[in-house]
N, C-alpha and C. Protein backbone atom coordinates (compact mmCIF):
# COMPACT_ATOMS: atom_id res chain seq x y z
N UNK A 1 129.84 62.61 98.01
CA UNK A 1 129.93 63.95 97.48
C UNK A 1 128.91 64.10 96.36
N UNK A 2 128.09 65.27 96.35
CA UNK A 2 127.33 65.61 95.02
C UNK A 2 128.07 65.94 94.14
N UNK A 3 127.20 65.96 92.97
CA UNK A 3 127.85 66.16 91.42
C UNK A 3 126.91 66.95 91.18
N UNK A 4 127.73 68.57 91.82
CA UNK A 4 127.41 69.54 91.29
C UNK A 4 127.98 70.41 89.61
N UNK A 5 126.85 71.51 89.23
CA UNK A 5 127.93 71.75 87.79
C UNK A 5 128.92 72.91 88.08
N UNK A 6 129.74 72.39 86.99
CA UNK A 6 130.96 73.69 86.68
C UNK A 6 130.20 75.11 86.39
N UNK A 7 130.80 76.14 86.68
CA UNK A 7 130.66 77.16 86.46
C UNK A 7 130.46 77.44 84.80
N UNK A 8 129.33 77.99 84.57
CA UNK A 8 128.91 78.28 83.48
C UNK A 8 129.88 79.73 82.78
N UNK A 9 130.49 80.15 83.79
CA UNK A 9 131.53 81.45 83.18
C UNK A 9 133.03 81.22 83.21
N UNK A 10 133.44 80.19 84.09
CA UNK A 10 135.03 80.52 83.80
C UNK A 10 135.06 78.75 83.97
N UNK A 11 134.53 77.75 84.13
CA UNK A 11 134.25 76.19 83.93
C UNK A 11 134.87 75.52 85.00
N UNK A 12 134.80 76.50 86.52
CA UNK A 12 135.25 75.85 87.56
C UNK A 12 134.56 74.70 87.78
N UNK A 13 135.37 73.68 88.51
CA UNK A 13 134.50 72.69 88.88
C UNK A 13 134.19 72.47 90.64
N UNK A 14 135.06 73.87 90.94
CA UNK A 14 134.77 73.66 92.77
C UNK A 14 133.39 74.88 93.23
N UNK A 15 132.60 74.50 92.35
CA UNK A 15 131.00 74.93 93.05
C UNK A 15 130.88 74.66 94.19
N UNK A 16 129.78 75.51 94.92
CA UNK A 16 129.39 74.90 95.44
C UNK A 16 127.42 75.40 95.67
N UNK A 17 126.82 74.87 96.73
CA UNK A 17 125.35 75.20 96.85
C UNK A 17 125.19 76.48 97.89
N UNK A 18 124.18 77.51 98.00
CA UNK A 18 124.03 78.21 99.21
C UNK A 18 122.93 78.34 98.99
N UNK A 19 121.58 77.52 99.69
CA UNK A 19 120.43 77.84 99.44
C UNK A 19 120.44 77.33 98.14
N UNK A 20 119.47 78.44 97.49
CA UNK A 20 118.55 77.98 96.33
C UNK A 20 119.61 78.46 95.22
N UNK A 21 121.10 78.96 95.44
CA UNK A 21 121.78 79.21 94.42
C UNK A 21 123.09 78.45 94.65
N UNK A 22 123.99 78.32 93.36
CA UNK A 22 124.78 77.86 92.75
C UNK A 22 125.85 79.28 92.71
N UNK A 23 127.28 78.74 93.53
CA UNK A 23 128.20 79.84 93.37
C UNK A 23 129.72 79.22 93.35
N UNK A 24 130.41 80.15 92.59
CA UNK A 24 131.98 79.47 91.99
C UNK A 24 132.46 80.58 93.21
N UNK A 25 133.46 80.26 93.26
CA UNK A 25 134.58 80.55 94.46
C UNK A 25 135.81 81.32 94.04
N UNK A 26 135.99 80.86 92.44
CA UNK A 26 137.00 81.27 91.86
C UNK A 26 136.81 82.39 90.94
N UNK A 27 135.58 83.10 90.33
CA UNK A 27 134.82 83.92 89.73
C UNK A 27 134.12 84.89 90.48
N UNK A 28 133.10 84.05 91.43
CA UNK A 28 132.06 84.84 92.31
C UNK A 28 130.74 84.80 91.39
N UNK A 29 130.88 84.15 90.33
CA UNK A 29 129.56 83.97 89.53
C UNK A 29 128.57 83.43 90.30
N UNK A 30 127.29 83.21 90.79
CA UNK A 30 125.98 82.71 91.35
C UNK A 30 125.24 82.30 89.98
N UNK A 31 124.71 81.66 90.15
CA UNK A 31 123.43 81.20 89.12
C UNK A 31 122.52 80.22 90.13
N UNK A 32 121.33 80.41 89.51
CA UNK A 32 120.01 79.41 90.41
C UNK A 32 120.38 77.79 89.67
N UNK A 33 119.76 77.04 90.61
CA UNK A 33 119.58 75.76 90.68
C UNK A 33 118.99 75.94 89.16
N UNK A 34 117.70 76.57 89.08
CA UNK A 34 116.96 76.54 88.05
C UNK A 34 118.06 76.59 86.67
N UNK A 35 118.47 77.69 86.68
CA UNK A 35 119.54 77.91 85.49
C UNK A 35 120.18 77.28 85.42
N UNK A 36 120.56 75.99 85.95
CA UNK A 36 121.46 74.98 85.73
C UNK A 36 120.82 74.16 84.92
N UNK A 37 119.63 73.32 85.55
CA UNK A 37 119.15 72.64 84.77
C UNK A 37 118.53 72.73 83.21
N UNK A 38 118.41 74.60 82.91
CA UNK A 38 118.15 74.38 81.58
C UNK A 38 119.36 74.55 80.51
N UNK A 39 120.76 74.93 81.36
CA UNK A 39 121.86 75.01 80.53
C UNK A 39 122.21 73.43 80.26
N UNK A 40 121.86 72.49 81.01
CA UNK A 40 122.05 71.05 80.38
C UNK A 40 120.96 70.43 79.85
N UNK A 41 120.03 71.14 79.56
CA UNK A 41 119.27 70.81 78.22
C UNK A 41 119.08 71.08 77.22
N UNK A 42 119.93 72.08 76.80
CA UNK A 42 120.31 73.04 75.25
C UNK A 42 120.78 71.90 74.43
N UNK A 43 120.75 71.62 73.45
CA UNK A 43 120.87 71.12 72.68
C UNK A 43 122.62 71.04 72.32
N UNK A 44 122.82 70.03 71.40
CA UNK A 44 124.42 70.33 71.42
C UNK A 44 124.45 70.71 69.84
N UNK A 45 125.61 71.61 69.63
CA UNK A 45 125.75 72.36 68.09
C UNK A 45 126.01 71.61 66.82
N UNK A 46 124.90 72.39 66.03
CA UNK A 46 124.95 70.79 64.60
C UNK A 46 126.09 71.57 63.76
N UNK A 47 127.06 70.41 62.88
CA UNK A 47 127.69 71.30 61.97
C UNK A 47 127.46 70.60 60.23
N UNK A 48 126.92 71.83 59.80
CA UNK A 48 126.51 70.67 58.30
C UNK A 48 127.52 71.21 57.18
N UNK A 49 127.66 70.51 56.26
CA UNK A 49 128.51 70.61 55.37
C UNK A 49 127.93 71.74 54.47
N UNK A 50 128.61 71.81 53.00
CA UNK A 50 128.09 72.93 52.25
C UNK A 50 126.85 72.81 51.60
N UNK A 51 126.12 71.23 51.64
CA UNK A 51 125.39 71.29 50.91
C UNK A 51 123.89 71.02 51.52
N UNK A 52 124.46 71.09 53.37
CA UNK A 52 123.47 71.51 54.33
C UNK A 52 123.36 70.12 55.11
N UNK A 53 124.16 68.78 54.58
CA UNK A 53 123.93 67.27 55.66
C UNK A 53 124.31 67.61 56.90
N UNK A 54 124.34 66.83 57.75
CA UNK A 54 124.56 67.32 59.34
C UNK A 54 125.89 66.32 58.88
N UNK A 55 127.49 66.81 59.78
CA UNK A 55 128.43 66.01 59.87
C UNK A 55 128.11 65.71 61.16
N UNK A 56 128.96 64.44 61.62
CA UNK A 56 129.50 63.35 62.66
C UNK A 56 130.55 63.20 62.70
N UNK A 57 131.38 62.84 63.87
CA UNK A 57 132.59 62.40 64.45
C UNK A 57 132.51 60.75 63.35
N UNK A 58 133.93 61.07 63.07
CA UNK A 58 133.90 59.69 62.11
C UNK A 58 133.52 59.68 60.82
N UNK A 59 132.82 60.72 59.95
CA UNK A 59 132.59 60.76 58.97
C UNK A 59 133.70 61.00 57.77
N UNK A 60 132.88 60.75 56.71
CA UNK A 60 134.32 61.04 55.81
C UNK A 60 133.61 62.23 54.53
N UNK A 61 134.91 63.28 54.61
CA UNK A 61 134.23 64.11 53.69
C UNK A 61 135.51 64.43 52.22
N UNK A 62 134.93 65.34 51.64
CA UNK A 62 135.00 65.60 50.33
C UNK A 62 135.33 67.22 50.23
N UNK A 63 136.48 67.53 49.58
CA UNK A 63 136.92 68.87 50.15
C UNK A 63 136.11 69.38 48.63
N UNK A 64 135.59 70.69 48.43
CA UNK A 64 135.16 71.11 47.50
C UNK A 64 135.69 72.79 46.29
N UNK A 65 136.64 72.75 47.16
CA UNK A 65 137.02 74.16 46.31
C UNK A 65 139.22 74.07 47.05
N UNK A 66 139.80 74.57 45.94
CA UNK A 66 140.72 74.25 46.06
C UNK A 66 140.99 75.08 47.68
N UNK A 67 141.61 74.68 48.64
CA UNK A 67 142.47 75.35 49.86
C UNK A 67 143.63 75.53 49.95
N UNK A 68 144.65 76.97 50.38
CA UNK A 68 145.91 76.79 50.41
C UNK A 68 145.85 76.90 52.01
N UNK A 69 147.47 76.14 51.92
CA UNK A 69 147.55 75.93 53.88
C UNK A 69 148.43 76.76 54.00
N UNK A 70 147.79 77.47 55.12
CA UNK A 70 148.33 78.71 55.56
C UNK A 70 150.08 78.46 56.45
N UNK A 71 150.85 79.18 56.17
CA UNK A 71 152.24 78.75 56.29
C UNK A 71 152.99 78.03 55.31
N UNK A 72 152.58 77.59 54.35
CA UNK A 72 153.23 76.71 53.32
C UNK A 72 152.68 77.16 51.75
N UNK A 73 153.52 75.98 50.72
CA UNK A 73 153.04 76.06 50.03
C UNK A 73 152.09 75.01 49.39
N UNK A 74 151.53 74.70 50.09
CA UNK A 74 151.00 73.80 49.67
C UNK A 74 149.35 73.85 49.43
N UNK A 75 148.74 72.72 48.68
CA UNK A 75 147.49 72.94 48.62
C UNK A 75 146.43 71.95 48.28
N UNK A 76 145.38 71.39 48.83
CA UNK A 76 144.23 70.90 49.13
C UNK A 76 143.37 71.05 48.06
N UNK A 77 143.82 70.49 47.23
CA UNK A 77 143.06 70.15 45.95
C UNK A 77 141.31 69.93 45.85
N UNK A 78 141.19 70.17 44.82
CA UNK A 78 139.09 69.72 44.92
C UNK A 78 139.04 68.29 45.11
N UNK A 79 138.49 67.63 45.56
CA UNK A 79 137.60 66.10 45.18
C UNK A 79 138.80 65.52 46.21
N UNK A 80 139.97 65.97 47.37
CA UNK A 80 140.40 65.29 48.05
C UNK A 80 139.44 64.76 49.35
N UNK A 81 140.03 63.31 49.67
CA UNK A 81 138.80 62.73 50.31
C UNK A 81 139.30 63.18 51.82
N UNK A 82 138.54 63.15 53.02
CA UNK A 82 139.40 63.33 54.07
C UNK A 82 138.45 62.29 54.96
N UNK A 83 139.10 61.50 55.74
CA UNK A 83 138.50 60.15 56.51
C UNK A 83 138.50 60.40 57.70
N UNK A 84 137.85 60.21 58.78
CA UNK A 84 137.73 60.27 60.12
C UNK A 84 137.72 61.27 60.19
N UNK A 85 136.39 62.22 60.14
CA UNK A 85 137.07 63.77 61.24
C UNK A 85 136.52 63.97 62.41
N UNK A 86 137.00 64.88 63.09
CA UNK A 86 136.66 65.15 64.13
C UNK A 86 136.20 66.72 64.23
N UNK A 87 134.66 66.80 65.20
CA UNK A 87 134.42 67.83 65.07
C UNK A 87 134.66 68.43 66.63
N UNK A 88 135.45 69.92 66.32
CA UNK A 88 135.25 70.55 67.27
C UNK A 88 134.84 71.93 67.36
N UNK A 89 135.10 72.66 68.37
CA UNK A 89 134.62 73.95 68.53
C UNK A 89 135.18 75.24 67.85
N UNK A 90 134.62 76.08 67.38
CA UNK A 90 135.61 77.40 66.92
C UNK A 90 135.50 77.43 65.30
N UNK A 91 136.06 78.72 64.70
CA UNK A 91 135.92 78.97 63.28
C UNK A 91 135.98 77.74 62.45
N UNK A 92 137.34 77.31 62.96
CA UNK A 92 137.61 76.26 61.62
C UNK A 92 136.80 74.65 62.53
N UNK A 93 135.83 74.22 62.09
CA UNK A 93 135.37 73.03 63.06
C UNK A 93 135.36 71.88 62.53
N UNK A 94 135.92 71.31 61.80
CA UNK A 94 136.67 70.01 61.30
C UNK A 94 138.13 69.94 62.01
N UNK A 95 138.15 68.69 62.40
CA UNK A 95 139.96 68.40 62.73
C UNK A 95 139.81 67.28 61.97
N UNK A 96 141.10 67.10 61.05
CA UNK A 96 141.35 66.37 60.31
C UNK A 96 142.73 65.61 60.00
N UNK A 97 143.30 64.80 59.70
CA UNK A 97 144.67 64.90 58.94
C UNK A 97 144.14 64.22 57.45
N UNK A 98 144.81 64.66 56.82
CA UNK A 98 144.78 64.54 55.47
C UNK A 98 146.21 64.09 54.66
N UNK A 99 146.56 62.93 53.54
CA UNK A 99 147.54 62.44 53.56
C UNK A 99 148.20 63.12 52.47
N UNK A 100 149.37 63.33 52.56
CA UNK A 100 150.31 64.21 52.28
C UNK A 100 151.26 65.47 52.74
N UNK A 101 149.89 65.57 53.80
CA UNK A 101 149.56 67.12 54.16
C UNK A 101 150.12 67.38 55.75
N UNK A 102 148.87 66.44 56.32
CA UNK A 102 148.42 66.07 57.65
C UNK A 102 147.73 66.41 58.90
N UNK A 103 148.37 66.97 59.72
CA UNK A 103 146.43 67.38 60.73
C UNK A 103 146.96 68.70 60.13
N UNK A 104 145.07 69.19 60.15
CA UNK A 104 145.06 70.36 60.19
C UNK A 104 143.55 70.27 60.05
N UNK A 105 142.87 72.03 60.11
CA UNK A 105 141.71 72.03 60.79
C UNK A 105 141.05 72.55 59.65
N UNK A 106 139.69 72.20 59.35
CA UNK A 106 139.00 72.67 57.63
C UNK A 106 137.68 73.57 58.59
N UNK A 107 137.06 74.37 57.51
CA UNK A 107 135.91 74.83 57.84
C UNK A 107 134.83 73.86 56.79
N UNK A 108 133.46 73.78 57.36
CA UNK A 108 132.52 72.90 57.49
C UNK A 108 132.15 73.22 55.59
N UNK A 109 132.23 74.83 55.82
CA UNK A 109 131.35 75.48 54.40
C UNK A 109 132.14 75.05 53.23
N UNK A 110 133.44 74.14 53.29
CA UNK A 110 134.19 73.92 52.06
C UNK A 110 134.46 72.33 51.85
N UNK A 111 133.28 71.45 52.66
CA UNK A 111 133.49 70.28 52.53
C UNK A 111 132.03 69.33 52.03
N UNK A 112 132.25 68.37 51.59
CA UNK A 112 130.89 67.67 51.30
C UNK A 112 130.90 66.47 51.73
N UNK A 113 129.76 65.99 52.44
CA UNK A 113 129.57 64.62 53.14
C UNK A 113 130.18 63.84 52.05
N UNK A 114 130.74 63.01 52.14
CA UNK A 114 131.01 61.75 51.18
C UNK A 114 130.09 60.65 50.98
């Protein structure tokens, strides 16, 4: 079986080929062969901290302005350290747990590489 790509609009994975195009079954989206290959050469999204470093999976950062957590009362003090994060997609793009606290998700613009 080929290893064709997922649908670039709804992320089917039962493509298939017709000719010189690429079509989902479950959408009706088409795209060219061509357009495939340059959607897997885009680059993947940088996320830098406030003071512009690029973060990494695994890094450890430095929260910089006090945060309250939404639902509680609680709050995320300046100069707390946060270890291992994980970056993902969407507004808030840190996943984190933090001790006391625990997971929850930070935005990039309120943290500093450590």
């Amino acid at each position: 079986m080929t290893n064709l790509p997922q649908c670039p609009q709804c992320s089917s994975e039962f493509t298939y080929q017709d000719g010189a195009m690429f079509v989902c079954p479950e959408c009706a989206h088409e795209w060219s062969a061509d357009a495939a290959a340059t959607d897997e050469a885009e680059p993947q999204r940088v996320v830098r901290d406030a003071n512009g470093n690029v973060l990494q999976d695994g890094d450890s950062v430095t929260v910089i302005k006090d945060l309250k957590v939404k639902g509680s009362s609680l709050v995320v003090k300046v100069g707390t350290k946060v270890k291992s994060i994980r970056l993902v997609d969407g507004d808030h793009d840190i996943d984190c747990k933090i001790d006391g606290i625990g997971a929850m998700q930070l935005k990039s613009e309120f943290v500093k590489k450590a």
